[in-house]
N, C-alpha and C. Protein backbone atom coordinates (compact mmCIF):
# COMPACT_ATOMS: atom_id res chain seq x y z
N UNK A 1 23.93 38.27 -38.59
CA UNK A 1 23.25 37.05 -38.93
C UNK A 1 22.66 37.21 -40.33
N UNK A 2 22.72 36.22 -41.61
CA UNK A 2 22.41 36.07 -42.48
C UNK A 2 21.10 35.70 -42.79
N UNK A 3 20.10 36.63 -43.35
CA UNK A 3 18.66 36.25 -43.51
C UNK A 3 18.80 35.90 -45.21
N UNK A 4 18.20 35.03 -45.25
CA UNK A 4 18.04 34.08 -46.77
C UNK A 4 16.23 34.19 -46.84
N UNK A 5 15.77 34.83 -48.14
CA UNK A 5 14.60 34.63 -48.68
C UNK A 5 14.86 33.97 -49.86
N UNK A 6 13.90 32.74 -50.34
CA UNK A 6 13.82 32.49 -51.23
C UNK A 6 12.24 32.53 -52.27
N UNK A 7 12.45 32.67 -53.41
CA UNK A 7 10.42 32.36 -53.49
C UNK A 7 9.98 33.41 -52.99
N UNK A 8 10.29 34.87 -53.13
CA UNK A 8 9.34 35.71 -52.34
C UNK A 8 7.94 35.93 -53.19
N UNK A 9 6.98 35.57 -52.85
CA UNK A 9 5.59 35.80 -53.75
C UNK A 9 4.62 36.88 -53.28
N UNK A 10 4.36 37.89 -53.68
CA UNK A 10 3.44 38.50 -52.94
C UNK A 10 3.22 38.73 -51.47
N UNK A 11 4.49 39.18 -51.05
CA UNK A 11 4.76 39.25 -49.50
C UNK A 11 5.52 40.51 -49.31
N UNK A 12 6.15 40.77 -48.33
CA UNK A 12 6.87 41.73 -47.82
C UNK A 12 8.16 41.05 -46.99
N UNK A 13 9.30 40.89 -47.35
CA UNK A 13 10.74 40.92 -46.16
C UNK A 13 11.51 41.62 -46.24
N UNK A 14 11.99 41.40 -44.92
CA UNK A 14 13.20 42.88 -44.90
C UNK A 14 14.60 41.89 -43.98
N UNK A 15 15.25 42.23 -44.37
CA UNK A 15 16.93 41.99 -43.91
C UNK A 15 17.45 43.47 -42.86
N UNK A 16 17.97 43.04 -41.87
CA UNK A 16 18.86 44.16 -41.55
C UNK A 16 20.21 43.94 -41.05
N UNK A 17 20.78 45.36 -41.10
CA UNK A 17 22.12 45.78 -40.43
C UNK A 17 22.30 45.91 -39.51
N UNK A 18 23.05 45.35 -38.83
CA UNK A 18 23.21 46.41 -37.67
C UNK A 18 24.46 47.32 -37.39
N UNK A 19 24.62 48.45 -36.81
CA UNK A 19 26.13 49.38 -36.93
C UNK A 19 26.01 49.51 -35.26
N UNK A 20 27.67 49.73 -35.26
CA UNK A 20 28.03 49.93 -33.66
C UNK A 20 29.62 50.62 -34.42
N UNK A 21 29.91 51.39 -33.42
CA UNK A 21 31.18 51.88 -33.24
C UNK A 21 31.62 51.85 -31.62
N UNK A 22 33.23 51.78 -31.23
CA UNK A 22 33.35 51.47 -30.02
C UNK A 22 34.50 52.31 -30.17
N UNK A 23 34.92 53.17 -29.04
CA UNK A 23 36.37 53.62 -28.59
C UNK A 23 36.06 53.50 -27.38
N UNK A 24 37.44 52.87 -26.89
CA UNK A 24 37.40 53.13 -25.13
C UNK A 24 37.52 54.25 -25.01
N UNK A 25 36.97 54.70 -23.87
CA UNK A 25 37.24 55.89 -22.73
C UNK A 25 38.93 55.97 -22.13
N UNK A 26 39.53 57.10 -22.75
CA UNK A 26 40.45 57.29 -21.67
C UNK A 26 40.74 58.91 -21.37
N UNK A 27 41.23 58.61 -19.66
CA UNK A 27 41.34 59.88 -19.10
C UNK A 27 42.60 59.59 -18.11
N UNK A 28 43.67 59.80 -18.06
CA UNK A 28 44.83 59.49 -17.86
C UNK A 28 45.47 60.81 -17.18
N UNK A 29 46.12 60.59 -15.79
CA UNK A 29 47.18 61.77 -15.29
C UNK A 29 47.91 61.38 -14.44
N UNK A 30 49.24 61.53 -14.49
CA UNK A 30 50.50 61.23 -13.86
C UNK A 30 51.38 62.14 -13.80
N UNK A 31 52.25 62.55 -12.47
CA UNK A 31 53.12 63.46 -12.34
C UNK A 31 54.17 62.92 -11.58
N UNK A 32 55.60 63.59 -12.20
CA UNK A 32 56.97 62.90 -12.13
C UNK A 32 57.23 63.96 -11.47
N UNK A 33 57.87 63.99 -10.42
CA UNK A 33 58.90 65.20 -9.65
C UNK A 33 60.04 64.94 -9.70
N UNK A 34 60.97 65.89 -10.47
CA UNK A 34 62.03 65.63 -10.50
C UNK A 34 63.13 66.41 -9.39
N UNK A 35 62.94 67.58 -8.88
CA UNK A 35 63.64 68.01 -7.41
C UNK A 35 62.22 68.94 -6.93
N UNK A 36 62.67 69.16 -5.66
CA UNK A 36 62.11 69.81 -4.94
C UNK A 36 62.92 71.00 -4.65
N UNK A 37 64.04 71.03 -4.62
CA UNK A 37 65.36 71.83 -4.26
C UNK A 37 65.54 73.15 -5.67
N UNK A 38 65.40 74.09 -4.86
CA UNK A 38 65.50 75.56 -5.63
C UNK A 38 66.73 75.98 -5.11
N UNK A 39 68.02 76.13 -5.84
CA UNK A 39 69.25 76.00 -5.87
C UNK A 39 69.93 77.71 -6.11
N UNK A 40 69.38 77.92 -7.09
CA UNK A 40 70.01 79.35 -7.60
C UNK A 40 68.12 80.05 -7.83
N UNK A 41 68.97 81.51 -8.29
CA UNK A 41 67.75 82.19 -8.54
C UNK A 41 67.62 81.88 -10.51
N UNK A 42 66.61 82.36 -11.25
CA UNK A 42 66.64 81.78 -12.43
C UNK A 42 65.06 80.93 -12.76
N UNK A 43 65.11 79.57 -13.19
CA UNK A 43 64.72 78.70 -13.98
C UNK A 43 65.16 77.32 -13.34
N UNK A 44 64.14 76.72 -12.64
CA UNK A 44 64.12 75.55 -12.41
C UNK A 44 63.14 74.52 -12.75
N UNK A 45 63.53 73.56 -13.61
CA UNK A 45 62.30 72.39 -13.74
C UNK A 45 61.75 71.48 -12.41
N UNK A 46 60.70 71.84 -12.32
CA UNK A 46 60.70 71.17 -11.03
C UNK A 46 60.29 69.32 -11.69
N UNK A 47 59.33 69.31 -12.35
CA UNK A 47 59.18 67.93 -12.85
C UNK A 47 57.66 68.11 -14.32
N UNK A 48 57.52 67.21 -14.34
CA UNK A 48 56.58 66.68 -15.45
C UNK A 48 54.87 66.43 -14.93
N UNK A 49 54.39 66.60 -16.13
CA UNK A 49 53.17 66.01 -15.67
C UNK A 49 52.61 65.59 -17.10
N UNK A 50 51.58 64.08 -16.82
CA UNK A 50 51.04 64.28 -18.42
C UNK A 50 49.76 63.96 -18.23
N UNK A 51 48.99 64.32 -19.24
CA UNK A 51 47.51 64.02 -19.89
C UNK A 51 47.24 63.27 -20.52
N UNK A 52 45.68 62.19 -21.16
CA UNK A 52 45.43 62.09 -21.37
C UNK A 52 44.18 61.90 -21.79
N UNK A 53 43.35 62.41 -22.49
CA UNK A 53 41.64 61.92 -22.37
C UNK A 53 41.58 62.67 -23.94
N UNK A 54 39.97 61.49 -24.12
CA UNK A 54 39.28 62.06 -25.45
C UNK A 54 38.31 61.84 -24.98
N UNK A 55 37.94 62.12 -24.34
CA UNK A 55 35.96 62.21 -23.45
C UNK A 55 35.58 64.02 -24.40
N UNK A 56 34.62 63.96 -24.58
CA UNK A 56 33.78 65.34 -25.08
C UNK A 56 33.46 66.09 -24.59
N UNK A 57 33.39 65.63 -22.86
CA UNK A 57 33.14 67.26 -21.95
C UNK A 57 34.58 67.47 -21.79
N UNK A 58 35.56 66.80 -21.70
CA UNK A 58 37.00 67.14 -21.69
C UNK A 58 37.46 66.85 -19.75
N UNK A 59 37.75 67.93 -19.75
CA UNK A 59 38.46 67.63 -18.21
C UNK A 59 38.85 69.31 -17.58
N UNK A 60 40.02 69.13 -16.70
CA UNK A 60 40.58 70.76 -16.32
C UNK A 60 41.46 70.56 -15.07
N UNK A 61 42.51 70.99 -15.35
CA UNK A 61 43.80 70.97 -14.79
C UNK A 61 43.90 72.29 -13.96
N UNK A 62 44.08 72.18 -12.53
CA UNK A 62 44.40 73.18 -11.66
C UNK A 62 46.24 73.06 -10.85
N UNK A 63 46.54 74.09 -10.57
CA UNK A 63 47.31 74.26 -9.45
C UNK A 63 47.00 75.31 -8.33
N UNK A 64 47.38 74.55 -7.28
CA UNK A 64 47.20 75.79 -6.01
C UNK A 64 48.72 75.65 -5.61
N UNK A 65 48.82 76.72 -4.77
CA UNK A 65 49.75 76.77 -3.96
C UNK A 65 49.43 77.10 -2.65
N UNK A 66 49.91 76.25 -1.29
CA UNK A 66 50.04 75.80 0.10
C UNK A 66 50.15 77.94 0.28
N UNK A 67 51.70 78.34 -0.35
CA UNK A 67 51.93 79.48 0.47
C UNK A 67 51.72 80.52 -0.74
N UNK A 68 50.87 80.64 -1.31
CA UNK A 68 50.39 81.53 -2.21
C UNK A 68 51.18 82.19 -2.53
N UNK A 69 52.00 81.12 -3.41
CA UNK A 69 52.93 81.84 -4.59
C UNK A 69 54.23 82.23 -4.20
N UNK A 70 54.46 82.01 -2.70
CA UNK A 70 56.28 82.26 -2.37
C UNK A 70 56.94 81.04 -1.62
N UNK A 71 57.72 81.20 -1.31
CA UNK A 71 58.57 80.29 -0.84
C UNK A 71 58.47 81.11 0.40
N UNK A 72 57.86 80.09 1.55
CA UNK A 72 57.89 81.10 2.79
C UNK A 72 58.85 80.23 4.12
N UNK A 73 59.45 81.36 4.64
CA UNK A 73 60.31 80.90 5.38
C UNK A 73 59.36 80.08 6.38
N UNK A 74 60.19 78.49 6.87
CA UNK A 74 59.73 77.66 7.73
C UNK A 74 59.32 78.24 8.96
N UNK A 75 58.53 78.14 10.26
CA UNK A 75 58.49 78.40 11.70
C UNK A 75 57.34 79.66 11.80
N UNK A 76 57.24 80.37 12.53
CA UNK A 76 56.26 81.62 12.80
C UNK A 76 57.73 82.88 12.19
N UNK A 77 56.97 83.79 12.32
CA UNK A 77 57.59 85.46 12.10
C UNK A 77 58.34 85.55 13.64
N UNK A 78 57.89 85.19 14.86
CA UNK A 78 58.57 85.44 16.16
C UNK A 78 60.01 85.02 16.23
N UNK A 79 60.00 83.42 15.26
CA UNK A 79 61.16 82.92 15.44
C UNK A 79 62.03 83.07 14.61
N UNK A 80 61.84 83.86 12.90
CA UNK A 80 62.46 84.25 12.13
C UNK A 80 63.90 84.57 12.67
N UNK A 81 64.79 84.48 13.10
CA UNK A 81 65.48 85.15 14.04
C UNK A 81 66.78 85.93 12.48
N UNK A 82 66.80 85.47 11.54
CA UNK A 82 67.83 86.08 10.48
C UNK A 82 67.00 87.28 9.62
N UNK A 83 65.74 87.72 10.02
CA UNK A 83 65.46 88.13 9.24
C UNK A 83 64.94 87.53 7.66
N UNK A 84 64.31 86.61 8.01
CA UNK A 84 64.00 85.22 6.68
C UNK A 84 62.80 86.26 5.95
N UNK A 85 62.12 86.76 4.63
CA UNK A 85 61.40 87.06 4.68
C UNK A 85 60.56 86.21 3.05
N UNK A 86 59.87 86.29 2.62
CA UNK A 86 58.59 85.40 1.48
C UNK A 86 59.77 85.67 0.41
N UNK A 87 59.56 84.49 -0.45
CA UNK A 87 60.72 84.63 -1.76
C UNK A 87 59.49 84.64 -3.12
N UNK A 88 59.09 85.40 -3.72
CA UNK A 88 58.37 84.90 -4.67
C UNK A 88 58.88 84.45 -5.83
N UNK A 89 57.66 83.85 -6.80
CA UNK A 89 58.50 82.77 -7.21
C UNK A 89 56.74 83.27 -8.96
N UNK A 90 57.54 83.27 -10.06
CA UNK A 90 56.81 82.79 -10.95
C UNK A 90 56.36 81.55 -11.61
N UNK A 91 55.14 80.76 -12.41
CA UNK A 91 55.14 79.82 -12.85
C UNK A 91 54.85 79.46 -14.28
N UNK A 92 55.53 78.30 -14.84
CA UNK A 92 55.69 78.68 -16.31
C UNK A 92 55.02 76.56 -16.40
N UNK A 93 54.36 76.52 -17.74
CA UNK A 93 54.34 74.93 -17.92
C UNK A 93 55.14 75.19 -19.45
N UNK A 94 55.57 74.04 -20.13
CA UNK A 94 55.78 73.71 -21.30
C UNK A 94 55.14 72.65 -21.87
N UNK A 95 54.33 72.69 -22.93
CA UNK A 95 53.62 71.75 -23.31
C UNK A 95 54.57 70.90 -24.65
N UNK A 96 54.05 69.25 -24.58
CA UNK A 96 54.84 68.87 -26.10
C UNK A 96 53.71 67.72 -25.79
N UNK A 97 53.19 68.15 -27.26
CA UNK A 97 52.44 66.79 -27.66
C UNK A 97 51.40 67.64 -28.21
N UNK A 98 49.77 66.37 -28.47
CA UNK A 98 48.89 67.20 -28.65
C UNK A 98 47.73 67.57 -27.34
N UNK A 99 47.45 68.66 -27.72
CA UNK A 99 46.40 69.26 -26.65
C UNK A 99 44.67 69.26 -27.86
N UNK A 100 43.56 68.56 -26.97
CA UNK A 100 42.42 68.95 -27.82
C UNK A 100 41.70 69.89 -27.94
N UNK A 101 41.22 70.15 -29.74
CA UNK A 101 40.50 71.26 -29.59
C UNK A 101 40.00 71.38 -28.93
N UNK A 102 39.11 72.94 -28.33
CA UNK A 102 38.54 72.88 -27.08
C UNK A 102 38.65 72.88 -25.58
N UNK A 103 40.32 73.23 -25.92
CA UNK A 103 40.29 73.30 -24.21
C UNK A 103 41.42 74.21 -24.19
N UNK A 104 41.01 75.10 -23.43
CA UNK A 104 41.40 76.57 -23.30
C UNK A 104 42.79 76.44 -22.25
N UNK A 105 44.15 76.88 -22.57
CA UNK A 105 45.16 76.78 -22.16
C UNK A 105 46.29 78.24 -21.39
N UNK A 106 46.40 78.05 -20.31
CA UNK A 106 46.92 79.52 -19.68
C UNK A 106 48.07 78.62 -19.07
N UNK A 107 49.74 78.86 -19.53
CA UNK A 107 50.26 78.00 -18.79
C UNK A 107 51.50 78.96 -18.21
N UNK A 108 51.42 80.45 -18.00
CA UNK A 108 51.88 81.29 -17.19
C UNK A 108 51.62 81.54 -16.14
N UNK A 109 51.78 81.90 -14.90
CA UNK A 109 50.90 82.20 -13.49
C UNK A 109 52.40 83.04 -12.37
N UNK A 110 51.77 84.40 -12.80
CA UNK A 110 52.82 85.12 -12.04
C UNK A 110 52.57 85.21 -10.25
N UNK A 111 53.49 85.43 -9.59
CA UNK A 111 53.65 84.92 -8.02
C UNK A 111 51.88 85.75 -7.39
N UNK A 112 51.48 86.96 -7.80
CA UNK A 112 50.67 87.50 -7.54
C UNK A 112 49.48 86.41 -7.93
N UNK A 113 49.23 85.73 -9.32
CA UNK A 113 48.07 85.20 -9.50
C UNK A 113 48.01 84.01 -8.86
N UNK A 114 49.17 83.09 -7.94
CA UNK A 114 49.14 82.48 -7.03
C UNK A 114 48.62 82.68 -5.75
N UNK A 115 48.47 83.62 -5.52
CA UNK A 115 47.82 83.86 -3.97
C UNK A 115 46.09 83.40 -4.21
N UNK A 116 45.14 83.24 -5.17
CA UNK A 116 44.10 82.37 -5.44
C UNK A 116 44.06 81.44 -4.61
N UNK A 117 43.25 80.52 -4.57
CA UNK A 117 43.14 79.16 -4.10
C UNK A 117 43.48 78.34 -5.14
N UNK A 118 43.57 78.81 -6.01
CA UNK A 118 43.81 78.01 -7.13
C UNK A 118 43.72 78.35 -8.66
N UNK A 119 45.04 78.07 -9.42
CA UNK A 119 44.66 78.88 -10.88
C UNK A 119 44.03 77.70 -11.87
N UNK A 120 44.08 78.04 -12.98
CA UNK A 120 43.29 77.22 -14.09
C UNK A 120 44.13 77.13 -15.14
N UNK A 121 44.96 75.75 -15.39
CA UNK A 121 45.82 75.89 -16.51
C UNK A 121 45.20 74.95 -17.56
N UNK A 122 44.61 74.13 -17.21
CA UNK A 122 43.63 73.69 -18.55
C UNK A 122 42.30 73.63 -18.85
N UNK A 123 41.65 74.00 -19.48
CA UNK A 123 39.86 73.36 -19.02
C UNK A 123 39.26 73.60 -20.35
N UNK A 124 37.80 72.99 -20.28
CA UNK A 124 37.21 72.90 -21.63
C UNK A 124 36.60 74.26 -21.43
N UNK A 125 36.50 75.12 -23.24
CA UNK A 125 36.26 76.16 -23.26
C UNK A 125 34.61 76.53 -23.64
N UNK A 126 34.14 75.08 -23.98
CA UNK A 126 32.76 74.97 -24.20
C UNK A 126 32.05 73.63 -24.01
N UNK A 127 31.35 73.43 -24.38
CA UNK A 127 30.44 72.21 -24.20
C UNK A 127 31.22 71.18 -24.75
N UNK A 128 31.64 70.92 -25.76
CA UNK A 128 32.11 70.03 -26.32
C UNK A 128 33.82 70.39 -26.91
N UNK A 129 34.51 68.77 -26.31
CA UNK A 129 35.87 68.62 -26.93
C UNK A 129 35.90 67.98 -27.75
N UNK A 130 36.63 68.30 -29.30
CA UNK A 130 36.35 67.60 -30.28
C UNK A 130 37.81 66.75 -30.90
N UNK A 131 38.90 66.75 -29.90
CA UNK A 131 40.31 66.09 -30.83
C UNK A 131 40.70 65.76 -28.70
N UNK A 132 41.46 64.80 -29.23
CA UNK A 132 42.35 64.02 -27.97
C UNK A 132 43.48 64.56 -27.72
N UNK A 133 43.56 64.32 -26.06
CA UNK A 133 44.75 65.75 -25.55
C UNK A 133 45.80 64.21 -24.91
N UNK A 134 46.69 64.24 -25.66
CA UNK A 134 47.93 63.56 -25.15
C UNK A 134 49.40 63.85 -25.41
N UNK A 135 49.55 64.58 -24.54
CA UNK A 135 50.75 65.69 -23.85
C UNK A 135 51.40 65.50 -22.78
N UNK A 136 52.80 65.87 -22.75
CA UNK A 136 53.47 65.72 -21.33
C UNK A 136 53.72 66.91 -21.45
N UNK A 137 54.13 67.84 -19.86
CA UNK A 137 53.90 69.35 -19.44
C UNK A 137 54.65 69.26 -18.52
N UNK A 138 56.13 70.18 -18.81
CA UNK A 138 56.95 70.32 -17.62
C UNK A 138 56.97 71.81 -16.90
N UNK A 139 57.10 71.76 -15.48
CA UNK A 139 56.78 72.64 -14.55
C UNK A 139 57.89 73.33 -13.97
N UNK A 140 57.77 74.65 -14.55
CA UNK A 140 59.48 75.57 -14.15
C UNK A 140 58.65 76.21 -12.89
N UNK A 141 59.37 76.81 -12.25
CA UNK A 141 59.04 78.16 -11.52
C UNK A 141 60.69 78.79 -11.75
N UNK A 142 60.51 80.20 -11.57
CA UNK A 142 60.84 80.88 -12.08
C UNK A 142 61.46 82.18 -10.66
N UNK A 143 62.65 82.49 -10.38
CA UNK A 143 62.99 83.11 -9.42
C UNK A 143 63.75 84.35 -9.91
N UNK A 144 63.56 85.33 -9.86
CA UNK A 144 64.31 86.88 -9.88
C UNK A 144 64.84 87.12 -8.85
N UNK A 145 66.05 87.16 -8.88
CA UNK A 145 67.08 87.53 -7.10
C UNK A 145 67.49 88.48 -7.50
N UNK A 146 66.63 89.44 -7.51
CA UNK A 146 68.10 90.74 -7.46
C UNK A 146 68.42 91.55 -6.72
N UNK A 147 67.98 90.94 -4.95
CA UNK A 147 68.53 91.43 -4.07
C UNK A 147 70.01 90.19 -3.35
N UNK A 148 70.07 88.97 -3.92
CA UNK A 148 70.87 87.90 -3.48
C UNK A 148 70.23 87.50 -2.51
N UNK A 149 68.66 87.30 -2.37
CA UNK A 149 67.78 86.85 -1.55
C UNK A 149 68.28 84.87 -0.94
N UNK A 150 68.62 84.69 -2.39
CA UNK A 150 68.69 82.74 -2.38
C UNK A 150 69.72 82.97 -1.46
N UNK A 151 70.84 83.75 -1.71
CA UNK A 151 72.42 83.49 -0.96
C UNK A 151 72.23 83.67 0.99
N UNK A 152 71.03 83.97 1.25
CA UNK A 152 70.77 84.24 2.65
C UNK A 152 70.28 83.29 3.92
N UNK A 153 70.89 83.31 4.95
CA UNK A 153 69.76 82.14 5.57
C UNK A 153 68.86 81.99 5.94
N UNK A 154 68.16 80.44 5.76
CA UNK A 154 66.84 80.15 6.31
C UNK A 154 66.58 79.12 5.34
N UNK A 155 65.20 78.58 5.91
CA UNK A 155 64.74 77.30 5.32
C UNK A 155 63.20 77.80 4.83
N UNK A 156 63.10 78.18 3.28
CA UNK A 156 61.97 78.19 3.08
C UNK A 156 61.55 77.26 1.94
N UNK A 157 59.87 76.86 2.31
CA UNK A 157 58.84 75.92 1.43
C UNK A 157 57.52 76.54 0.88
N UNK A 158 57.16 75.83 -0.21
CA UNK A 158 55.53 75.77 -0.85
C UNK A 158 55.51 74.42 -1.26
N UNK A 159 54.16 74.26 -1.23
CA UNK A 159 53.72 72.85 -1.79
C UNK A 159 53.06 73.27 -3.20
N UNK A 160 52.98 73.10 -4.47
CA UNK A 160 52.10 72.92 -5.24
C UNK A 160 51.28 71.65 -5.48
N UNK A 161 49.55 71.88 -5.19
CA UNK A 161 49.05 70.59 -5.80
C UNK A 161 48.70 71.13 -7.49
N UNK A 162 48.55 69.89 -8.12
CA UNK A 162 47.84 69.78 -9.25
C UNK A 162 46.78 69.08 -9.11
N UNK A 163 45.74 69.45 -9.24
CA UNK A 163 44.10 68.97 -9.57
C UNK A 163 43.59 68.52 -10.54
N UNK A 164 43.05 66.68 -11.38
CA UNK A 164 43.22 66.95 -12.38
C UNK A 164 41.82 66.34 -12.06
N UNK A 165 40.26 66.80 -13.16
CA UNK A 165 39.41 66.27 -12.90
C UNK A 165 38.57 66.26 -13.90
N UNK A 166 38.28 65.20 -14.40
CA UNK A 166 37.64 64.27 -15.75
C UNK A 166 36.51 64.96 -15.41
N UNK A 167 35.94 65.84 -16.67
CA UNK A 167 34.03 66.05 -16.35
C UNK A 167 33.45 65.61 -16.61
């Protein structure tokens, strides 16, 4: 609003400014699965996941795994009847995009550091995040057969969740 003095005589006025700045808030996470099916031993993408946020406490990205880190044969041990036994399995992310300063990134997790309740693949490394994390992150796991474990029968599963939680 425009303040107009005219004639100021022996008085005092003052005019002001006012300042505002505005960014929306965003904190954004979505995950694409692209198979579930572990085929050969090797390198499999299992699917995608992406980020977004520029909030200043940042956020932090978990995975657990259901069978801590293997592929465990379906049913009890009584009914195993082939001899089915745990397949372990490594985990790898690939990041493309940007990630913000400030937030501390581990995107390896060998079958052993799966047995946790849960690992930590993103999180803020201090009080404050200072740059915007908008990245997509694809999810291998990672199989060594070098007994021809895959070529054997049985039906084994893990679930991975991802945890994603705005602070």
């Amino acid at each position: 609003m425009a303040e107009e003095f005219q004639n100021v005589l022996n008085t005092t006025v003052s005019g002001t400014f006012e300042l505002n700045h505005t960014v929306e808030r965003v904190s954004f996470f979505k995950t694409l699965v692209e198979t579930a099916q572990i085929r050969n031993s090797g390198t499999t993408r299992l699917g995608r996941f992406f980020i977004k946020n520029n909030t200043r406490d940042g956020y932090r990205l978990s995975i657990a795994s259901e069978k801590k880190g293997v592929l465990s044969p379906t049913g009890t041990s009584i009914n195993r009847l082939d001899g089915e036994v745990d397949i372990p399995y490594n985990l790898s992310i690939v990041a493309q995009g940007e990630i913000g300063i400030g937030i501390d990134t581990d995107y390896t997790h060998l079958s052993n550091d799966l047995t946790a309740d849960e690992v930590t693949v993103l999180s803020a490394s201090g009080s404050v995040v200072s740059s915007l994390t908008d990245a997509e992150f694809s999810v291998y796991v990672d199989i060594i057969d070098d007994s021809n474990i895959l070529e054997m029968a049985g039906t084994y599963t893990d679930t991975l969740t991802l945890t994603y939680e705005d602070l």
